[in-house]
C-alpha atoms as a PDB file:
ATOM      1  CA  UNK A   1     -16.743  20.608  71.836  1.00  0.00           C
ATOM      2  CA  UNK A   2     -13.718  18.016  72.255  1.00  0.00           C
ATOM      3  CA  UNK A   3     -12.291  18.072  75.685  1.00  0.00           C
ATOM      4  CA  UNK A   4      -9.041  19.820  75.951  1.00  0.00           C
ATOM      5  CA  UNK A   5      -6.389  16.052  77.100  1.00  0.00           C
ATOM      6  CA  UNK A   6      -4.577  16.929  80.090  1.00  0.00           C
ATOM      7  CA  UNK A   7      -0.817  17.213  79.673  1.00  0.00           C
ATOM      8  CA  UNK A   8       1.340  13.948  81.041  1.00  0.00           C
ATOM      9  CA  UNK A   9       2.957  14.274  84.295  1.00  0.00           C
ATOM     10  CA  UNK A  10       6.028  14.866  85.148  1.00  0.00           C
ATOM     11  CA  UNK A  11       8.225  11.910  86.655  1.00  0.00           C
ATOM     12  CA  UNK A  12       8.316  14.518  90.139  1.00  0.00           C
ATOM     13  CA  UNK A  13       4.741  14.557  90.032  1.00  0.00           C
ATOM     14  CA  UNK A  14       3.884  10.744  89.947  1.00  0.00           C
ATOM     15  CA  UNK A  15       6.517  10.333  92.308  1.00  0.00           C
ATOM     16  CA  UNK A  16       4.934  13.094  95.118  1.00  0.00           C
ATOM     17  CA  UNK A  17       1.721  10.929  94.094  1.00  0.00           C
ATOM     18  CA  UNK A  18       3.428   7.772  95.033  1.00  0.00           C
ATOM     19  CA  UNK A  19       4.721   9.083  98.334  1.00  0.00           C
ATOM     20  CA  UNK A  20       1.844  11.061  99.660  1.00  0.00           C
ATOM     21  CA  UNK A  21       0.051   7.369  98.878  1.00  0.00           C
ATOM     22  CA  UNK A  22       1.906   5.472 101.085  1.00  0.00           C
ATOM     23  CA  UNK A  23       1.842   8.078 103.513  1.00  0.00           C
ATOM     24  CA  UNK A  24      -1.920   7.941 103.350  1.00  0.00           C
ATOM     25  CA  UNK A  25      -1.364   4.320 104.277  1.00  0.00           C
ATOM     26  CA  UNK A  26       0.892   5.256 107.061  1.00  0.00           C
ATOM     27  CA  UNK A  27      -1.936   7.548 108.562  1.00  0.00           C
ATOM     28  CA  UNK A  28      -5.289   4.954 107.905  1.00  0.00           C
ATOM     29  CA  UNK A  29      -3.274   1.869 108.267  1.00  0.00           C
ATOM     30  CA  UNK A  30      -5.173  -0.629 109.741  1.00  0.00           C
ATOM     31  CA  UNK A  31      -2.071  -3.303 111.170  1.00  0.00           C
ATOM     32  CA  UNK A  32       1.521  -3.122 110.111  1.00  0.00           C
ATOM     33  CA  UNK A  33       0.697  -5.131 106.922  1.00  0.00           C
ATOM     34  CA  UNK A  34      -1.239  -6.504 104.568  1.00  0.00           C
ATOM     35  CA  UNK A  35      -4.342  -4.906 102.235  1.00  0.00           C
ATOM     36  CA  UNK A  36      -5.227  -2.464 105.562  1.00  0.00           C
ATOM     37  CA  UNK A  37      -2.281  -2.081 106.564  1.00  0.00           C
ATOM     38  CA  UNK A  38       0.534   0.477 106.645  1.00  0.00           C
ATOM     39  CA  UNK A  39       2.653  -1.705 104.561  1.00  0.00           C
ATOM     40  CA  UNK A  40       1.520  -3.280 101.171  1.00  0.00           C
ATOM     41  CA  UNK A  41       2.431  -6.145  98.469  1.00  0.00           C
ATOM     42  CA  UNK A  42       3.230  -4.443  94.889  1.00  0.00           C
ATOM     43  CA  UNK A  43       0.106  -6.318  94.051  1.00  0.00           C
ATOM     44  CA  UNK A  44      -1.657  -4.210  96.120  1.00  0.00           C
ATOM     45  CA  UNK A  45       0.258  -0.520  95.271  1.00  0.00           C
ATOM     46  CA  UNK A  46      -0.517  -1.305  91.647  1.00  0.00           C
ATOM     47  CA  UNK A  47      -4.299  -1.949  92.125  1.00  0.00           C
ATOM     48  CA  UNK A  48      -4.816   1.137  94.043  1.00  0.00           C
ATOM     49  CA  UNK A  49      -2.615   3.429  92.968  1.00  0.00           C
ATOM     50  CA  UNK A  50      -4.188   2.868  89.441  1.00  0.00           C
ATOM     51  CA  UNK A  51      -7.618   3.530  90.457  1.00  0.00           C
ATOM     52  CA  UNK A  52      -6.521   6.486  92.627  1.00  0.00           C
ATOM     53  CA  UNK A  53      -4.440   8.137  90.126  1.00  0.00           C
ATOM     54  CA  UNK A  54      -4.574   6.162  86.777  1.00  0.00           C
ATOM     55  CA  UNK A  55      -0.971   5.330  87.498  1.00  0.00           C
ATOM     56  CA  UNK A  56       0.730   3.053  84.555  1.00  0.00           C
ATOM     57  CA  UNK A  57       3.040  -0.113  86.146  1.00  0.00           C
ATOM     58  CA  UNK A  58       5.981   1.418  84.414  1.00  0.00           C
ATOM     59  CA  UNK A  59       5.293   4.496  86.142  1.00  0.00           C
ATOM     60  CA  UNK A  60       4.677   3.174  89.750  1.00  0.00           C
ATOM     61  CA  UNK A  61       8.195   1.291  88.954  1.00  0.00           C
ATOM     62  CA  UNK A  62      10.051   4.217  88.587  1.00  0.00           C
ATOM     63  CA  UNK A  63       8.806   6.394  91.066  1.00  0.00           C
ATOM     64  CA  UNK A  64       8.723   3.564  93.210  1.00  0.00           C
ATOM     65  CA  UNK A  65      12.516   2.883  92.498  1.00  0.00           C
ATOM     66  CA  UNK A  66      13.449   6.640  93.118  1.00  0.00           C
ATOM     67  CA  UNK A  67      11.435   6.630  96.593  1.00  0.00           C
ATOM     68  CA  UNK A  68      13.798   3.791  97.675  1.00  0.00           C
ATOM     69  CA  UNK A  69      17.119   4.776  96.784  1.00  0.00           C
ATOM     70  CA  UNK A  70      16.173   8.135  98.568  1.00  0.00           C
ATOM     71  CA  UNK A  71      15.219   7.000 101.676  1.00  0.00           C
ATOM     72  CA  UNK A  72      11.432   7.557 101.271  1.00  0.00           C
ATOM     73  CA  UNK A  73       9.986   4.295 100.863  1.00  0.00           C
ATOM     74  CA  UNK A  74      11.887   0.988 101.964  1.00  0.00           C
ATOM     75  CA  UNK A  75      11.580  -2.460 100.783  1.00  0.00           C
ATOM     76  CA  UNK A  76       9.944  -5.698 103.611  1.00  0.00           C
ATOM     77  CA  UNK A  77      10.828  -9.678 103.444  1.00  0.00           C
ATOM     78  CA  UNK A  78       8.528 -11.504 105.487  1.00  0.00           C
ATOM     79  CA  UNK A  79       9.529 -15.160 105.417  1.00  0.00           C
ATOM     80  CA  UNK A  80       7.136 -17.701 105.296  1.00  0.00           C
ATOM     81  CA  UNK A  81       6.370 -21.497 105.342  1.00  0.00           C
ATOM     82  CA  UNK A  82       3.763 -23.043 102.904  1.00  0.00           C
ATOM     83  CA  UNK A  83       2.679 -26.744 102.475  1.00  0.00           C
ATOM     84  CA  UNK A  84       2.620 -28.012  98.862  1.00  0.00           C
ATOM     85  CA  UNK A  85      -0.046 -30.738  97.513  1.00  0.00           C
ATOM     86  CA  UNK A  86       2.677 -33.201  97.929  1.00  0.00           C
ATOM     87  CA  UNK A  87       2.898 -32.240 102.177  1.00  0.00           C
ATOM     88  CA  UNK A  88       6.309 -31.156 102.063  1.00  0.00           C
ATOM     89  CA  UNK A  89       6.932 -27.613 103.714  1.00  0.00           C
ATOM     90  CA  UNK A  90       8.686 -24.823 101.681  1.00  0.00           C
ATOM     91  CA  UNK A  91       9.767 -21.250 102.084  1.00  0.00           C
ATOM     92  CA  UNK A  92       7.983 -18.382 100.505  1.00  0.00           C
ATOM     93  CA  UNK A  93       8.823 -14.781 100.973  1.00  0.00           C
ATOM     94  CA  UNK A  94       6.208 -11.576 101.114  1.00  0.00           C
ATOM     95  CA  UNK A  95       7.649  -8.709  99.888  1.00  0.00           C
ATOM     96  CA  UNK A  96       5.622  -5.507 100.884  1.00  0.00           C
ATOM     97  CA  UNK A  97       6.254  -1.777 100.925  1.00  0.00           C
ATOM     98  CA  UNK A  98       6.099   0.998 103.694  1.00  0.00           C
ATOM     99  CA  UNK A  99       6.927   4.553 103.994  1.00  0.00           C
ATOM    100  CA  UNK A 100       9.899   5.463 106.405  1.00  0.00           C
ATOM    101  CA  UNK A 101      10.392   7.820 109.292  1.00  0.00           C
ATOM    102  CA  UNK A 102      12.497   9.838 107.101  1.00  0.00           C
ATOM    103  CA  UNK A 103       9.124   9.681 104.420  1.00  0.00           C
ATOM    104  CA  UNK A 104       6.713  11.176 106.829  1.00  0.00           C
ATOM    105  CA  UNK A 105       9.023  13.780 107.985  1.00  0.00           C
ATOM    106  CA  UNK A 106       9.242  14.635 104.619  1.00  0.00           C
ATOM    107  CA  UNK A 107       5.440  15.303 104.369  1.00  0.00           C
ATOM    108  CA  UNK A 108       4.926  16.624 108.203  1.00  0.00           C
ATOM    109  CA  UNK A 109       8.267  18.419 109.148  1.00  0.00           C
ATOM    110  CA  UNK A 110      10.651  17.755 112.029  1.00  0.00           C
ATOM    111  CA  UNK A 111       9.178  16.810 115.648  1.00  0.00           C
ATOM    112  CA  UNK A 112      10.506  16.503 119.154  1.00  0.00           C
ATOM    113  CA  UNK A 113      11.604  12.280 117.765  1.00  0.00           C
ATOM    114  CA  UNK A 114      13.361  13.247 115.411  1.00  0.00           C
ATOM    115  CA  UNK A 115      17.467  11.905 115.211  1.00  0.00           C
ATOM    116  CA  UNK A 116      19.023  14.883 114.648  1.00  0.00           C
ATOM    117  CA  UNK A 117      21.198  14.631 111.576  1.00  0.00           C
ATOM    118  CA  UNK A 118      24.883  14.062 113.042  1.00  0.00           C
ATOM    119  CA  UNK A 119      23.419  11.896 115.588  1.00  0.00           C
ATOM    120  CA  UNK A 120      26.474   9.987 117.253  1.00  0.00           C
ATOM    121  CA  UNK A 121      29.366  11.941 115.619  1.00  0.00           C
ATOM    122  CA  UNK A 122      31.506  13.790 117.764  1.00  0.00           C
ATOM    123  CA  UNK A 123      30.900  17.205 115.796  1.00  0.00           C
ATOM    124  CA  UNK A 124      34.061  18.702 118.227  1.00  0.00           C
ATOM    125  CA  UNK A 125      36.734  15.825 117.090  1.00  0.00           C
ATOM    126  CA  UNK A 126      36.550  17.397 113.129  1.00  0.00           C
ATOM    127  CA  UNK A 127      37.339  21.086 114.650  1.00  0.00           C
ATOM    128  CA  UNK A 128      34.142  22.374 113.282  1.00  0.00           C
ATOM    129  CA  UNK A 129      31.658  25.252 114.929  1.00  0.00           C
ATOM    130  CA  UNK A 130      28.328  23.242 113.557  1.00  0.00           C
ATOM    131  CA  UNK A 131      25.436  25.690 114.236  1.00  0.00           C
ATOM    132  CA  UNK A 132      21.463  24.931 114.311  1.00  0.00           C
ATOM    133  CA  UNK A 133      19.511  27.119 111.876  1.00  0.00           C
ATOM    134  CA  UNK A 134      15.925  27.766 112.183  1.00  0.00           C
ATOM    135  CA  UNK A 135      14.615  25.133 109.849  1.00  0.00           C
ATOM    136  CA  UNK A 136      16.699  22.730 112.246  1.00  0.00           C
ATOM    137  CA  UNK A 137      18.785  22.166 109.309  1.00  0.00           C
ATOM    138  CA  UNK A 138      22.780  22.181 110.560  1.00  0.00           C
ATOM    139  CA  UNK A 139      25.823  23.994 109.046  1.00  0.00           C
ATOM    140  CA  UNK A 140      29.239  24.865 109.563  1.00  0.00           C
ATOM    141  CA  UNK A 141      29.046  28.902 111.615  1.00  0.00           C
ATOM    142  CA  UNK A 142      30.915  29.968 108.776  1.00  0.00           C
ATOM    143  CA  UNK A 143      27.890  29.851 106.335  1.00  0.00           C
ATOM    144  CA  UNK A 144      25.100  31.099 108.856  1.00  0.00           C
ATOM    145  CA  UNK A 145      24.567  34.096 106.373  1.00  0.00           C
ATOM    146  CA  UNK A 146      24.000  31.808 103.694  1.00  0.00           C
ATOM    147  CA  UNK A 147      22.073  29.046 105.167  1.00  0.00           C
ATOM    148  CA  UNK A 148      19.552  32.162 106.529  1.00  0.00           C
ATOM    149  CA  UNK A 149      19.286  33.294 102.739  1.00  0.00           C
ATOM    150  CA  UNK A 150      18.572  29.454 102.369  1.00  0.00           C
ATOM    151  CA  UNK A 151      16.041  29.393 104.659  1.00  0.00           C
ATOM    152  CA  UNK A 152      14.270  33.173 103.868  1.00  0.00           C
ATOM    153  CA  UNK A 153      14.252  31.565  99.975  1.00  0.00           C
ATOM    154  CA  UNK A 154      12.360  28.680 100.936  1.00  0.00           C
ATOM    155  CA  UNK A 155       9.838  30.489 102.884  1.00  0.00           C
ATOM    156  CA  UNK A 156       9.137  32.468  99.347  1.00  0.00           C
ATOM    157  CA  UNK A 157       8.972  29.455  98.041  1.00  0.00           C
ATOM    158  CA  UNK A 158       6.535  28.092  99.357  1.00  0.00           C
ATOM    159  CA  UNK A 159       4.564  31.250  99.519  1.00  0.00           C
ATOM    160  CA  UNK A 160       4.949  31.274  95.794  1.00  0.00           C
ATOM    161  CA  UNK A 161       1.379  31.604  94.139  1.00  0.00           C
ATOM    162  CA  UNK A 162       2.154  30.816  90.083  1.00  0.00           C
ATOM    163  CA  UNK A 163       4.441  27.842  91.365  1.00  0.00           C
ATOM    164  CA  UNK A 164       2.606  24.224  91.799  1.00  0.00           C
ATOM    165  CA  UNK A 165       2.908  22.011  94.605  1.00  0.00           C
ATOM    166  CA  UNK A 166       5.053  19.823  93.162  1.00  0.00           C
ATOM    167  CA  UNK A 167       7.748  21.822  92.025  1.00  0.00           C
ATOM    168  CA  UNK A 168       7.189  23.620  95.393  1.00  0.00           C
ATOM    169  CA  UNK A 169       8.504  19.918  96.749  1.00  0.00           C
ATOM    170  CA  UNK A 170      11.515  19.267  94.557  1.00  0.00           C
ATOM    171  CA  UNK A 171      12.832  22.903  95.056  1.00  0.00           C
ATOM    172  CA  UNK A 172      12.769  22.821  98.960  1.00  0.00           C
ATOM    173  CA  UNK A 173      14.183  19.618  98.834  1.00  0.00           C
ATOM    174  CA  UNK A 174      16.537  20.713  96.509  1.00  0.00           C
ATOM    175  CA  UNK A 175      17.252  23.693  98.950  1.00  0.00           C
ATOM    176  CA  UNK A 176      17.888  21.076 101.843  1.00  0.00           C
ATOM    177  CA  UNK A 177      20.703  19.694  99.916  1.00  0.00           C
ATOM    178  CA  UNK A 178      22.577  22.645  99.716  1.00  0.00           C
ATOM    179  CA  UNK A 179      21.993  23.429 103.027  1.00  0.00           C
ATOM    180  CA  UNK A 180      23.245  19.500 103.743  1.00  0.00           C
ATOM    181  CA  UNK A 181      26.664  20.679 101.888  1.00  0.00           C
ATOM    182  CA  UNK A 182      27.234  23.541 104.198  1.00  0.00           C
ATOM    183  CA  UNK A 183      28.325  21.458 107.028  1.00  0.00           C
ATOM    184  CA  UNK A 184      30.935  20.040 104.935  1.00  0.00           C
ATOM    185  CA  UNK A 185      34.758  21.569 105.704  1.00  0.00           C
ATOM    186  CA  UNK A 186      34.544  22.395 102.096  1.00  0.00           C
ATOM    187  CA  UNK A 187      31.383  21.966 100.445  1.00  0.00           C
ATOM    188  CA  UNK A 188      31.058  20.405  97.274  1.00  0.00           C
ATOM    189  CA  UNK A 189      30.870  23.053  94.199  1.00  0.00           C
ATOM    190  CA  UNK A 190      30.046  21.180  91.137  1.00  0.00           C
ATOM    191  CA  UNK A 191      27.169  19.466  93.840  1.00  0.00           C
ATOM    192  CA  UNK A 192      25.871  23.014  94.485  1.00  0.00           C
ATOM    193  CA  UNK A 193      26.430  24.381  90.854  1.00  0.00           C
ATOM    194  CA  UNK A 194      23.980  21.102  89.730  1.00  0.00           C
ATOM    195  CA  UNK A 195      21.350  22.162  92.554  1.00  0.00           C
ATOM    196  CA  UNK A 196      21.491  25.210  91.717  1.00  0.00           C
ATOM    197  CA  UNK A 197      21.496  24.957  87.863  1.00  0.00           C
ATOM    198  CA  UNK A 198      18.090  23.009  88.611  1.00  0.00           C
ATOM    199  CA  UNK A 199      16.767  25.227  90.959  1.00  0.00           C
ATOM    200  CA  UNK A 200      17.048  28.102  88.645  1.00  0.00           C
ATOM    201  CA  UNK A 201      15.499  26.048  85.677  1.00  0.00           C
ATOM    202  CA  UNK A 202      12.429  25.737  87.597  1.00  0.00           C
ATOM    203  CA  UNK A 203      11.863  28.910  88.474  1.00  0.00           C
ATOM    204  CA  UNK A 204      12.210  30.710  85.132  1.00  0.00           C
ATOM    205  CA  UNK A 205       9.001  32.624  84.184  1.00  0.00           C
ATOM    206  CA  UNK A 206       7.801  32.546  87.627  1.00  0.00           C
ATOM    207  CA  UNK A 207       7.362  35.182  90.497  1.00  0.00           C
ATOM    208  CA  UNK A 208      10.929  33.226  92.254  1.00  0.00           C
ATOM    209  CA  UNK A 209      12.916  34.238  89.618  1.00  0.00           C
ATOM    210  CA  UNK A 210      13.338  37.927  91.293  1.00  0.00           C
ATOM    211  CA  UNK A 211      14.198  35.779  94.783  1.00  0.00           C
ATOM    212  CA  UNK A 212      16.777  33.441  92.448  1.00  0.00           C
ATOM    213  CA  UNK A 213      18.188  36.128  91.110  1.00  0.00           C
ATOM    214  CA  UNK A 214      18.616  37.874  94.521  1.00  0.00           C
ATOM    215  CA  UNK A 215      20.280  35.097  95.971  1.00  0.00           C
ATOM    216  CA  UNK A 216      22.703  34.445  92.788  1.00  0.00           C
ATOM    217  CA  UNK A 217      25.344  36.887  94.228  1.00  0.00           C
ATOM    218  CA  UNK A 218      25.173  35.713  97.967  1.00  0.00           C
ATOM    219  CA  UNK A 219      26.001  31.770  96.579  1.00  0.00           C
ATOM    220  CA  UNK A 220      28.926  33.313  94.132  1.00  0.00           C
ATOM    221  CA  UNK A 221      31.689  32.391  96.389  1.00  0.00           C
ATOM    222  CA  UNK A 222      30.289  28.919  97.258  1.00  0.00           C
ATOM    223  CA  UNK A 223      29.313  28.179  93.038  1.00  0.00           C
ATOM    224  CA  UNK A 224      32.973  29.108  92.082  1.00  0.00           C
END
């Protein structure tokens, strides 16, 4: 009997895989860098990240390239000095790759450390009531209602037993965005229409699509 191939995965998955393995490095990291160490050369992420996960170069590239320009993942230069044959001293530079703050959070949730998100803004100069939800995620008091439905959606979310992991992820992230609008003066509706759009593709077919479907009406004036 021919094995049945598993099907590719999706660009979210290989980049949760790419994440969750530099976490992993955050949490065994033997020194701040090197082969042990909480931060690593490409070299390095390549190598392991193959073996782990079977993980093409192209693939590590993209997610890699996504994980930076989110905030995830950043980018290292150590300068160095190296002697050639002939004696003469030249610059080299590392480059090596950690996770950031914002990339564990991510994985383990808020703590007492972390910056809250309007962090040296004087929330009282724009005229704005900014409340504290209980996710810890902030909006203007005028979309409390909302941001609760927010919140009571991503708890069924991630109760949700025909939904994987991974689009588990992208959804509450994708939830935190709108959320992230809602302490605008006037959030951004073609920005919430998109999330939204996305957030409703993913949960076709699946047990969320009653909770989507729910919530539809409650976003209406915010979706235009």
């Amino acid at each position: 009997m021919s094995k049945t191939k598993a099907p590719p995965r999706t660009e979210e998955q290989i980049r949760e895989l790419v994440h969750r393995y530099f976490y992993d490095r955050y949490k065994k990291g033997r020194g701040e860098r090197g082969k042990n160490g909480i931060a690593a050369k490409i070299s390095v992420v390549r190598k392991e990240l193959k073996a782990l996960h079977a993980l093409s170069q192209q693939e590590i590239a993209r997610a890699l390239t996504y994980l930076i320009d989110e905030g995830w993942v950043r980018r290292e230069e150590e300068q160095k000095m190296f002697q050639t044959p002939g004696g003469t001293m030249r610059p080299a530079t590392a480059v090596y790759y950690r996770i950031t703050s914002p990339g564990v959070t991510k994985i383990e949730g808020d703590s007492e450390y972390t910056m809250p998100k309007f962090q040296g803004i004087n929330i009282n100069a724009t005229g704005q009531n900014i409340i504290t939800l209980g996710d810890n995620n902030q909006v203007d008091a005028r979309y409390e209602s909302i941001g609760n439905k927010l919140i009571e959606f991503k708890d069924a979310v991630r109760a949700a037993p025909d939904v994987d992991d991974s689009a588990k992820l992208s959804i509450v992230a994708d939830v935190d965005s709108m959320q992230s609008q809602l302490a605008k003066p006037e959030p951004n509706r073609p920005v919430l229409r998109a999330i939204w759009a996305g957030i409703e593709k993913l949960t076709t077919a699946t047990s969320l699509a009653a909770n989507v479907a729910a919530l539809a009406p409650v976003l209406r004036p915010l979706l235009g």
